[in-house]
PDB file of N, CA and C in Angstrom:
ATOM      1  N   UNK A   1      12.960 -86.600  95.734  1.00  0.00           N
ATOM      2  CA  UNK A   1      12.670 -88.016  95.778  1.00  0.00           C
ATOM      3  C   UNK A   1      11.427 -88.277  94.939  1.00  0.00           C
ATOM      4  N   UNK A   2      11.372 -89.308  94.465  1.00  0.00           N
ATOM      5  CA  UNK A   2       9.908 -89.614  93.659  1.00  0.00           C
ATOM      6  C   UNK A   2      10.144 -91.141  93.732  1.00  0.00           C
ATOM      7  N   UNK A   3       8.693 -91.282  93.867  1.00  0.00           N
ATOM      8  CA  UNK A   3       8.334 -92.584  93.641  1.00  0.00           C
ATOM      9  C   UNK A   3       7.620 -93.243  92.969  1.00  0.00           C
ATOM     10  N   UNK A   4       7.567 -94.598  92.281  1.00  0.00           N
ATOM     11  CA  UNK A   4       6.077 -95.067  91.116  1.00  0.00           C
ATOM     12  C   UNK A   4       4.977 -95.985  91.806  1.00  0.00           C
ATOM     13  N   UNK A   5       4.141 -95.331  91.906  1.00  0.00           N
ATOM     14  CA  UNK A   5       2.955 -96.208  91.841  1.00  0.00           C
ATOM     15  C   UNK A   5       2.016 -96.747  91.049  1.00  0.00           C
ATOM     16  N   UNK A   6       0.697 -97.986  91.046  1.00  0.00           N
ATOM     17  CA  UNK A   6      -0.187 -98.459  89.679  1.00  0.00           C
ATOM     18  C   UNK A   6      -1.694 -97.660  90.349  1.00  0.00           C
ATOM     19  N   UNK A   7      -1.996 -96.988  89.442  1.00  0.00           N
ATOM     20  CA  UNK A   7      -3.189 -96.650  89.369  1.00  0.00           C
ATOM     21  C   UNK A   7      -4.511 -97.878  88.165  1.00  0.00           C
ATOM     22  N   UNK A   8      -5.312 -97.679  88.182  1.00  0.00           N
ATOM     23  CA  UNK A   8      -6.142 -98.369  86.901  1.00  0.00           C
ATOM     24  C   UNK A   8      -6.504 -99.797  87.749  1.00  0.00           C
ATOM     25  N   UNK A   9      -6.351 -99.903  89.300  1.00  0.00           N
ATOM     26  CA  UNK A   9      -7.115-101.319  89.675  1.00  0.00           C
ATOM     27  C   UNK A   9      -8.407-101.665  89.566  1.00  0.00           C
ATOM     28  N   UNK A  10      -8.554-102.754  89.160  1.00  0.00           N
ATOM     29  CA  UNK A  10     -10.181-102.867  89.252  1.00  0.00           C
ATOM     30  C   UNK A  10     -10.899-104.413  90.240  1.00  0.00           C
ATOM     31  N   UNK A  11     -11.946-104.107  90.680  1.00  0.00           N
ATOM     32  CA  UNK A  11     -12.587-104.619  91.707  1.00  0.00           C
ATOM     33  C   UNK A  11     -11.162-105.398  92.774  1.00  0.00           C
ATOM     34  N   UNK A  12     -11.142-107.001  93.192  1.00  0.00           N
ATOM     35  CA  UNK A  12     -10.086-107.056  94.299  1.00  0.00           C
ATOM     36  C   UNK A  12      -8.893-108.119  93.343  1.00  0.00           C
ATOM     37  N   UNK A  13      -9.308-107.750  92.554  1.00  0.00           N
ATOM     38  CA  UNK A  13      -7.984-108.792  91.605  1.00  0.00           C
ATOM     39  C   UNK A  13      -7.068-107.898  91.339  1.00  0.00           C
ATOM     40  N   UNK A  14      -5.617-108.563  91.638  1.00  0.00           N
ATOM     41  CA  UNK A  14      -4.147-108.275  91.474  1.00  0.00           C
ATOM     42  C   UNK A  14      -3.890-107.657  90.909  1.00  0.00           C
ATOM     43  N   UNK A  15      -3.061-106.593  91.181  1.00  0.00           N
ATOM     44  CA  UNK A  15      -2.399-105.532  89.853  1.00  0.00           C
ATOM     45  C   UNK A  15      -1.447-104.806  90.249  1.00  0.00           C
ATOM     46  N   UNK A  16      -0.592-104.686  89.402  1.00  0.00           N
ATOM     47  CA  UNK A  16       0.553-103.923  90.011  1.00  0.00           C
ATOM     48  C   UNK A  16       0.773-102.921  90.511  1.00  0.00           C
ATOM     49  N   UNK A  17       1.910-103.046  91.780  1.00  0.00           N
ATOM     50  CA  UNK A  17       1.834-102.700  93.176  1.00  0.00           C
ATOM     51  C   UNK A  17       3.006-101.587  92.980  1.00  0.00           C
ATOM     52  N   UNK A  18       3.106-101.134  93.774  1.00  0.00           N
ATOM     53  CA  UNK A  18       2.766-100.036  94.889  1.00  0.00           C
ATOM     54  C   UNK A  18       0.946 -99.584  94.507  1.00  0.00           C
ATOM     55  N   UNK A  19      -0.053-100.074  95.163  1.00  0.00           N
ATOM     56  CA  UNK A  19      -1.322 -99.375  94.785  1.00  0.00           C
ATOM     57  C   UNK A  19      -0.911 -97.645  94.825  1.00  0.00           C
ATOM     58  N   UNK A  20      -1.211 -96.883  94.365  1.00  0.00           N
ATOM     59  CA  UNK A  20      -1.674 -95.389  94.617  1.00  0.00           C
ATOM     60  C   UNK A  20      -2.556 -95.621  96.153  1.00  0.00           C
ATOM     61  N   UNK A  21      -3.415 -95.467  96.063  1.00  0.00           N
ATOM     62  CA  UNK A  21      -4.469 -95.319  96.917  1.00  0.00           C
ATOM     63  C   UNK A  21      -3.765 -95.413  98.130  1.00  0.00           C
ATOM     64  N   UNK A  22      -3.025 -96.974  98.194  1.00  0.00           N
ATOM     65  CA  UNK A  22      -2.697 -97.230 100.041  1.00  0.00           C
ATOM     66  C   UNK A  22      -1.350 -96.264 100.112  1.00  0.00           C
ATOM     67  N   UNK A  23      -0.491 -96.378  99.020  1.00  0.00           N
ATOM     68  CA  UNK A  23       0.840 -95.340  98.944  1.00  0.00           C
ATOM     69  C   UNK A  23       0.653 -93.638  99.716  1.00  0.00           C
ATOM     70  N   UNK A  24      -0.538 -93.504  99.307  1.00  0.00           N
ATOM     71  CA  UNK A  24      -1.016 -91.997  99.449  1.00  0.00           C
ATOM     72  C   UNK A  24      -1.865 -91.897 100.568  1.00  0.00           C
ATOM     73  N   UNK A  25      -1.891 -92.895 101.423  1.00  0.00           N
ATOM     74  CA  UNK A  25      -1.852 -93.452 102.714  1.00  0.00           C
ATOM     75  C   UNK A  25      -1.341 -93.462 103.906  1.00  0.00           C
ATOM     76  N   UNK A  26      -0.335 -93.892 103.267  1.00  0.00           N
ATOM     77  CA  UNK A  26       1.016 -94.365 103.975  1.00  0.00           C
ATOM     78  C   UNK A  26       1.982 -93.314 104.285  1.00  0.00           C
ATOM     79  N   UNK A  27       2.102 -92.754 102.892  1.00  0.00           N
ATOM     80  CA  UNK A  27       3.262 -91.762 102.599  1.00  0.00           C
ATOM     81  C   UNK A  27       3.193 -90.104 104.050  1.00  0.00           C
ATOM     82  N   UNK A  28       2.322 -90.000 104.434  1.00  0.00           N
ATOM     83  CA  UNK A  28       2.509 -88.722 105.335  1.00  0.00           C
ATOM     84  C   UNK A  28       2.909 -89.378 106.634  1.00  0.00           C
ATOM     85  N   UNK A  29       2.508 -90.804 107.061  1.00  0.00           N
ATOM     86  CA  UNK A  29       3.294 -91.340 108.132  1.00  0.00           C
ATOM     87  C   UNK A  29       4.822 -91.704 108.158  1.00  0.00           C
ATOM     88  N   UNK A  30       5.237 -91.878 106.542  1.00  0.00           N
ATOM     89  CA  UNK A  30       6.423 -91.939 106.425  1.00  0.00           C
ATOM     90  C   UNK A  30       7.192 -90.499 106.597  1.00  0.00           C
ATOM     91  N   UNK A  31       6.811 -89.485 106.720  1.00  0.00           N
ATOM     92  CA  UNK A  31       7.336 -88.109 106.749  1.00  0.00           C
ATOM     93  C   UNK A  31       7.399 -87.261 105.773  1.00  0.00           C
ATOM     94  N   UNK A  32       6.424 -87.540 104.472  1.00  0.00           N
ATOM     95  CA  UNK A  32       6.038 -86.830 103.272  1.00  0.00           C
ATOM     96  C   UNK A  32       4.966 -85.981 103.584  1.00  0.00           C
ATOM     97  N   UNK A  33       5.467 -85.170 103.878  1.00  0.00           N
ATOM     98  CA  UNK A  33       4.377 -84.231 103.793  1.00  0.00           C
ATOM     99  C   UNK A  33       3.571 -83.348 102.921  1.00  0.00           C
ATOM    100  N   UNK A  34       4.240 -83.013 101.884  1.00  0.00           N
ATOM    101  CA  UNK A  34       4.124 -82.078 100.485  1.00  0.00           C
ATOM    102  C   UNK A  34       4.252 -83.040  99.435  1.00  0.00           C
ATOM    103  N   UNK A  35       3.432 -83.182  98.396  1.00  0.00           N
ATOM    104  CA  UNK A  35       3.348 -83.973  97.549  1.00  0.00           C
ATOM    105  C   UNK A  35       3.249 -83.328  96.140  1.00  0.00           C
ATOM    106  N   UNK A  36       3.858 -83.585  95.257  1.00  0.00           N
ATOM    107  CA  UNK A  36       3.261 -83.691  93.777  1.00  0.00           C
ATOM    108  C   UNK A  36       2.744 -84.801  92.802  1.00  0.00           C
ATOM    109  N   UNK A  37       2.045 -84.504  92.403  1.00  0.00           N
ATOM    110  CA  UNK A  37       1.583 -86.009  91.321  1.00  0.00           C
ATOM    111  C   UNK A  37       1.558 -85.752  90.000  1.00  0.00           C
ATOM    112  N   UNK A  38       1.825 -86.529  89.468  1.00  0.00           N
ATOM    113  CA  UNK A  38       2.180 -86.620  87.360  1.00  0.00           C
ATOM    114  C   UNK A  38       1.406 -87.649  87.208  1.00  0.00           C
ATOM    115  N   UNK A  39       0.951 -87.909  86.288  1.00  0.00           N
ATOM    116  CA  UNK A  39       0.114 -89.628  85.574  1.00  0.00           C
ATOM    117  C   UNK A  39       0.476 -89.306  84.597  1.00  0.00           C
ATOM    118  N   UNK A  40       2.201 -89.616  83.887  1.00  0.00           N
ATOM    119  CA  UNK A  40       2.498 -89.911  82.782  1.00  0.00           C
ATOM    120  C   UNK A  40       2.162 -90.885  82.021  1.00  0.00           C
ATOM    121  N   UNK A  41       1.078 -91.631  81.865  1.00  0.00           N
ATOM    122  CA  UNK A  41       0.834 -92.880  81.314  1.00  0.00           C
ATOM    123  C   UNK A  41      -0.665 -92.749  80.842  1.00  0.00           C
ATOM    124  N   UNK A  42      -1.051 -91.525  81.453  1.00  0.00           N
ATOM    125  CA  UNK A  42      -2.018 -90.661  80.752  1.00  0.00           C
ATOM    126  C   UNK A  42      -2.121 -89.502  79.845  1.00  0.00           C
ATOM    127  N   UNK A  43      -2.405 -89.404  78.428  1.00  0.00           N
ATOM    128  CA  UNK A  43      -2.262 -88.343  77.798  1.00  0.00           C
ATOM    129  C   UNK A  43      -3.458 -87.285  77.751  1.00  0.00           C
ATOM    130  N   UNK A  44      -4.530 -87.737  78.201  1.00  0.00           N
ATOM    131  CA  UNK A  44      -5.476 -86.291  78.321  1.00  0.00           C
ATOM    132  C   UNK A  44      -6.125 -87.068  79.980  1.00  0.00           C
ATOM    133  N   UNK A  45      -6.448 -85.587  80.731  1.00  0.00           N
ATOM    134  CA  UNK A  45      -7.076 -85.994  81.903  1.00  0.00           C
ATOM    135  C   UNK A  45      -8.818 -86.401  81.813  1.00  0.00           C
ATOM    136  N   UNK A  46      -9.028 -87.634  82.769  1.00  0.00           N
ATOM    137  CA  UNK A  46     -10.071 -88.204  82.515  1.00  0.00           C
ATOM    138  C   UNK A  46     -10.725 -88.747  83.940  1.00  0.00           C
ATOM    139  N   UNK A  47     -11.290 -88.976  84.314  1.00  0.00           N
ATOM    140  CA  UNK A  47     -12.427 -89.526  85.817  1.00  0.00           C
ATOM    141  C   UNK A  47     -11.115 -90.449  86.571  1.00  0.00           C
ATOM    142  N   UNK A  48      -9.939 -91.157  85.894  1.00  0.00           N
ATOM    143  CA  UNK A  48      -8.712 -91.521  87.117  1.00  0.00           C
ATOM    144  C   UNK A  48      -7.964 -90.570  87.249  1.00  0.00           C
ATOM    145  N   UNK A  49      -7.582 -89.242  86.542  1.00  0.00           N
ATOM    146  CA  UNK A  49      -6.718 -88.346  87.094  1.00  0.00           C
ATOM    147  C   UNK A  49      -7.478 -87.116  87.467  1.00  0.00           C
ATOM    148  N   UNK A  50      -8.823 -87.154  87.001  1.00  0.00           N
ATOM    149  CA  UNK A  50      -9.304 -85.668  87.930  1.00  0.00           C
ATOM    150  C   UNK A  50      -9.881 -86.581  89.295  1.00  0.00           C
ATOM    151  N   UNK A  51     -10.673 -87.719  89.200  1.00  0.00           N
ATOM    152  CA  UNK A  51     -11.735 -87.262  90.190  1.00  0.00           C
ATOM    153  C   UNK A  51     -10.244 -88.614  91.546  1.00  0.00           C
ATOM    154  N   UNK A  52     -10.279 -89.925  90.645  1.00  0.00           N
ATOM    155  CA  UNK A  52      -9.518 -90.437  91.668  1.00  0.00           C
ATOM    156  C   UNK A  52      -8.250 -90.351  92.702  1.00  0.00           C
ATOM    157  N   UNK A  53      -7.360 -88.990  90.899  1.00  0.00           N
ATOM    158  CA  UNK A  53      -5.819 -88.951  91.863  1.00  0.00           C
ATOM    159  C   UNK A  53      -6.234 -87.133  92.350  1.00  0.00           C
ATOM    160  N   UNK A  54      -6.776 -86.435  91.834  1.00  0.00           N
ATOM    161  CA  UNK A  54      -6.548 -85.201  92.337  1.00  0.00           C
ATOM    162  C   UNK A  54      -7.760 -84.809  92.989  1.00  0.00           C
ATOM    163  N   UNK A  55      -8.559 -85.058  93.823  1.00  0.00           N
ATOM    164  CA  UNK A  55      -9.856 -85.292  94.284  1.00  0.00           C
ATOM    165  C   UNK A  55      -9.585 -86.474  95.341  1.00  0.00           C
ATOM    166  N   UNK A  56      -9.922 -87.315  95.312  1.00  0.00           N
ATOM    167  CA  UNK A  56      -9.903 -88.821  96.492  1.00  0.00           C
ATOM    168  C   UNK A  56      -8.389 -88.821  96.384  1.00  0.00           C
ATOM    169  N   UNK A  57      -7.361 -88.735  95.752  1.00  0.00           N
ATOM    170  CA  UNK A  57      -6.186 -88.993  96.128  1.00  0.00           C
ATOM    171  C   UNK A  57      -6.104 -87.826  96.829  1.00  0.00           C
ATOM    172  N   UNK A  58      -6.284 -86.988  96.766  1.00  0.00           N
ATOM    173  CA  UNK A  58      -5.703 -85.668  97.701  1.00  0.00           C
ATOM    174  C   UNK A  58      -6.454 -85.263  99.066  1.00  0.00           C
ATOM    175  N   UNK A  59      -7.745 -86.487  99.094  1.00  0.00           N
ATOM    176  CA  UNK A  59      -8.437 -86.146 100.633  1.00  0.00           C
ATOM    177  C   UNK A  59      -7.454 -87.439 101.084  1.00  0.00           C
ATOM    178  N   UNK A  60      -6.915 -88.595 100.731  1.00  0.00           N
ATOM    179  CA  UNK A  60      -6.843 -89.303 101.467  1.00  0.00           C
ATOM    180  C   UNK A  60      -5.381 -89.152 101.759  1.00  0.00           C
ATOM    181  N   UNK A  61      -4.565 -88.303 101.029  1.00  0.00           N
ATOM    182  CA  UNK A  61      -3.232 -87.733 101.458  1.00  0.00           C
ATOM    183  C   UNK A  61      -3.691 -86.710 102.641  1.00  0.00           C
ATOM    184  N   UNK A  62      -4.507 -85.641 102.585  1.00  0.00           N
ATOM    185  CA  UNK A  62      -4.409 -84.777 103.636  1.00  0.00           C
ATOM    186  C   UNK A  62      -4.805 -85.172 104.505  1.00  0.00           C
ATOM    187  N   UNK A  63      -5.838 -86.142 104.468  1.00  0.00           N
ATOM    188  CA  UNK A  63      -6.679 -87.268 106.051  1.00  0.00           C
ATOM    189  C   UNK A  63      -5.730 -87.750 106.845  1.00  0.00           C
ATOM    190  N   UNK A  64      -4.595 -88.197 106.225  1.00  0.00           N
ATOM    191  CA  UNK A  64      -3.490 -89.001 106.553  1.00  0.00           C
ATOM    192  C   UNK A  64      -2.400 -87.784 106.987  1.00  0.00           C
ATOM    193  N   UNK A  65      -2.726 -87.125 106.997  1.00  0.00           N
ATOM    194  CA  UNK A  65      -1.646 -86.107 107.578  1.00  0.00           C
ATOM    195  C   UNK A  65      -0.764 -85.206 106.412  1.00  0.00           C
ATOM    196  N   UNK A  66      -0.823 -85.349 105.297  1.00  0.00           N
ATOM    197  CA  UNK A  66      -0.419 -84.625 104.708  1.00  0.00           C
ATOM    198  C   UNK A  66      -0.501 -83.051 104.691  1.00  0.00           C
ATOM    199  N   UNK A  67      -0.086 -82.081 104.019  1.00  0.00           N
ATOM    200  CA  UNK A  67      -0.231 -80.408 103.962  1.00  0.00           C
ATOM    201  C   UNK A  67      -0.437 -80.169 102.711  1.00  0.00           C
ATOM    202  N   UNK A  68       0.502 -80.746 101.897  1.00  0.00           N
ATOM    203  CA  UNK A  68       0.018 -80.074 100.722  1.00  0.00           C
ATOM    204  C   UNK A  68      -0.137 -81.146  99.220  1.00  0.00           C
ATOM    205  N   UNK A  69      -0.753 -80.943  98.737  1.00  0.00           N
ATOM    206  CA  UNK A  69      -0.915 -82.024  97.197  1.00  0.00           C
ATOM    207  C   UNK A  69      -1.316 -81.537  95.958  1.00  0.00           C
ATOM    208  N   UNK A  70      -0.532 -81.474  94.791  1.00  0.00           N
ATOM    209  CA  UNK A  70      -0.547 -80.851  93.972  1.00  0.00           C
ATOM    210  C   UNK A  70      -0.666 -81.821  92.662  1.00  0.00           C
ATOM    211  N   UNK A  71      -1.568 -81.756  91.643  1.00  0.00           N
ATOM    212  CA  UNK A  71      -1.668 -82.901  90.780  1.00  0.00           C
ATOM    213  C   UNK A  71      -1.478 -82.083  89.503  1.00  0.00           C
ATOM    214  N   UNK A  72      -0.734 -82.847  88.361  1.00  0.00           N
ATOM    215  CA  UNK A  72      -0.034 -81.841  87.696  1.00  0.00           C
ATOM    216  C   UNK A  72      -0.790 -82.185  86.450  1.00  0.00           C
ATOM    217  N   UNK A  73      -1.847 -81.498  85.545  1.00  0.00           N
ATOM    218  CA  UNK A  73      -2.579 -81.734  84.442  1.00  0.00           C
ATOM    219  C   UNK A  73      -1.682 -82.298  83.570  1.00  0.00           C
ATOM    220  N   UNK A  74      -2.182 -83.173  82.693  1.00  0.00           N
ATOM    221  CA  UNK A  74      -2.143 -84.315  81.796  1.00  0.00           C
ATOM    222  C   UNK A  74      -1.854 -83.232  80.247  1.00  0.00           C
ATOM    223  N   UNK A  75      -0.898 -83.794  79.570  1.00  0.00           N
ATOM    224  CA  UNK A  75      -0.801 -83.105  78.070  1.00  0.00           C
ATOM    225  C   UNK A  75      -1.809 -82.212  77.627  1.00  0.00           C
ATOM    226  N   UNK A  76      -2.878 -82.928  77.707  1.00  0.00           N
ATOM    227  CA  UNK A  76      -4.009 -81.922  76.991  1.00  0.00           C
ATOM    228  C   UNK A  76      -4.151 -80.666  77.500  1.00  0.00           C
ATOM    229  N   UNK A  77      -3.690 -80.261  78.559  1.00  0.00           N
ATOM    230  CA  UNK A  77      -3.744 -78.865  78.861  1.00  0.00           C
ATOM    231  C   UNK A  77      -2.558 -78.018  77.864  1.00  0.00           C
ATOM    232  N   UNK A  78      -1.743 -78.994  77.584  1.00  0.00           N
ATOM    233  CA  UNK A  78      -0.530 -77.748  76.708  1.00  0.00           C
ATOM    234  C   UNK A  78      -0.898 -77.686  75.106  1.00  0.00           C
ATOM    235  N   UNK A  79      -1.047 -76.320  74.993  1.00  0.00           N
ATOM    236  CA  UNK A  79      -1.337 -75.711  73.339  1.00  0.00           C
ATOM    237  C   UNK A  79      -0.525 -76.832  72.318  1.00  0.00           C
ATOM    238  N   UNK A  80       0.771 -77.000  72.516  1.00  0.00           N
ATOM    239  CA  UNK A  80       1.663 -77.865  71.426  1.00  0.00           C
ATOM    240  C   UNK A  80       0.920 -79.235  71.445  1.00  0.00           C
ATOM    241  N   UNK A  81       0.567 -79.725  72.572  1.00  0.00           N
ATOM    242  CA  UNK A  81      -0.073 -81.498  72.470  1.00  0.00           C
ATOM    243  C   UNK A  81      -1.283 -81.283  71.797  1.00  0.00           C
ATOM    244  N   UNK A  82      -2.039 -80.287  71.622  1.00  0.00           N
ATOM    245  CA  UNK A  82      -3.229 -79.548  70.883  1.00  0.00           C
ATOM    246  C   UNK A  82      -2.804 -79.182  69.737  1.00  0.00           C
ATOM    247  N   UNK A  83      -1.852 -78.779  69.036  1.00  0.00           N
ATOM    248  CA  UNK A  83      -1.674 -78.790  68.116  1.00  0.00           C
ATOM    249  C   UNK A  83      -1.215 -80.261  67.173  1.00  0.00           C
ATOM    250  N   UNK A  84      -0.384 -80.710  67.954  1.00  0.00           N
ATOM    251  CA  UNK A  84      -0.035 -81.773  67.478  1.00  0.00           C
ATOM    252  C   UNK A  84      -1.446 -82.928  66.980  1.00  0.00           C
ATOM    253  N   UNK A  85      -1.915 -83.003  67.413  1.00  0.00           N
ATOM    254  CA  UNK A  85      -3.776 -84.014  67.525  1.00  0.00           C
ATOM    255  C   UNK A  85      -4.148 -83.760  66.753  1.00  0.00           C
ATOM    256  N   UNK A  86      -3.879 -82.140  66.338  1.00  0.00           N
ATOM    257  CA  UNK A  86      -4.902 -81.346  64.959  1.00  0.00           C
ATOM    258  C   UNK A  86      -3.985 -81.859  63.629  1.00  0.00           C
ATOM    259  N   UNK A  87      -2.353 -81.752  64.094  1.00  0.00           N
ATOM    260  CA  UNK A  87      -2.108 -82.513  63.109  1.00  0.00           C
ATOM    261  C   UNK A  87      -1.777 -83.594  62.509  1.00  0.00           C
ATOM    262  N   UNK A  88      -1.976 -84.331  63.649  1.00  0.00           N
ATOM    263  CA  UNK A  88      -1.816 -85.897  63.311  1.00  0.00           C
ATOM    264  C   UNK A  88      -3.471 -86.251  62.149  1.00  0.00           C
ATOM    265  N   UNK A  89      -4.877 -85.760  62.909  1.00  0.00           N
ATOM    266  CA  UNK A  89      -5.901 -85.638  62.034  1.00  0.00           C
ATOM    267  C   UNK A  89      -5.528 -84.996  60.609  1.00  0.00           C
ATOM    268  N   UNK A  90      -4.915 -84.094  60.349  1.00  0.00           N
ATOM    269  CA  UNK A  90      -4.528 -83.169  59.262  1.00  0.00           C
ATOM    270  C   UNK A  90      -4.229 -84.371  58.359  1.00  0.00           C
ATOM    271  N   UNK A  91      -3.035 -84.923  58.935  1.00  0.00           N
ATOM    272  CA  UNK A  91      -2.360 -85.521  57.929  1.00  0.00           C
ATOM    273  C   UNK A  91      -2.785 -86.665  57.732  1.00  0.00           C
ATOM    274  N   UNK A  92      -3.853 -87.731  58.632  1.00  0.00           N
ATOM    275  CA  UNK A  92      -4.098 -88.805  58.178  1.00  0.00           C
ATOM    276  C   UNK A  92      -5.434 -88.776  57.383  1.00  0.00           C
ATOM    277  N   UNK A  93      -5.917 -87.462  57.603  1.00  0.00           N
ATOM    278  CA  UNK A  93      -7.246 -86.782  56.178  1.00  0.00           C
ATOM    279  C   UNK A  93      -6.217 -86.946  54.607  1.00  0.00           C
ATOM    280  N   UNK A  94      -5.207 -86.605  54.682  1.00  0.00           N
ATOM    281  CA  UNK A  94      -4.351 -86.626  53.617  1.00  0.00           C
ATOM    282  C   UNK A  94      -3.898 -87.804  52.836  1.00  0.00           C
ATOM    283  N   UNK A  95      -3.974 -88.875  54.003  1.00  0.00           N
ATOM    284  CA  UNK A  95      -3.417 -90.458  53.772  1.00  0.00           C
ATOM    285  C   UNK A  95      -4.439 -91.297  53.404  1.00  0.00           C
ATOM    286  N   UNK A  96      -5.324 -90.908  53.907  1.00  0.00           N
ATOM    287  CA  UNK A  96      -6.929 -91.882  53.754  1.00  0.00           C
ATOM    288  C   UNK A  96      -8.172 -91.340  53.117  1.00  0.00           C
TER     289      UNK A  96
END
């Protein structure tokens, strides 16, 4: 099963919903107990996917009853998305 939630809210103005935060809340009363997390909408990890979703998202999943939470690093950990960066620079040294 998987589900989508909006991460990136700021102060108490509107933004699209399912929040993360209350989801990861909620979700161990619903009978989720084991979790994984992706932030595909992020390409290198940064202070919302280390410290908010895998850090504060993962105390406030296990507070809530969760067992286990697993947050799955962002592109920049894989050699090919590292290569690729080097050559997107490569080639626009070439163009400009």
């Amino acid at each position: 099963k998987w589900e989508q939630t909006f991460q990136s809210r700021l102060g108490r103005d509107p933004w699209l919903q399912p929040y993360t935060a209350e989801r990861l809340e909620q979700l161990p009363e619903e009978g989720v107990k084991k979790l994984l997390v992706v932030s595909p909408a992020f390409v290198s990890d940064c202070l919302e996917t280390l410290e908010e979703i895998a850090i504060q998202g993962k105390e406030t999943f296990m507070h809530a009853g969760g067992e286990s939470f697993d947050a799955i690093p962002c592109l920049n950990i894989n050699d090919d998305w590292v290569k690729a960066i080097v050559n997107i620079k490569e080639t626009a040294e070439d163009v400009y």
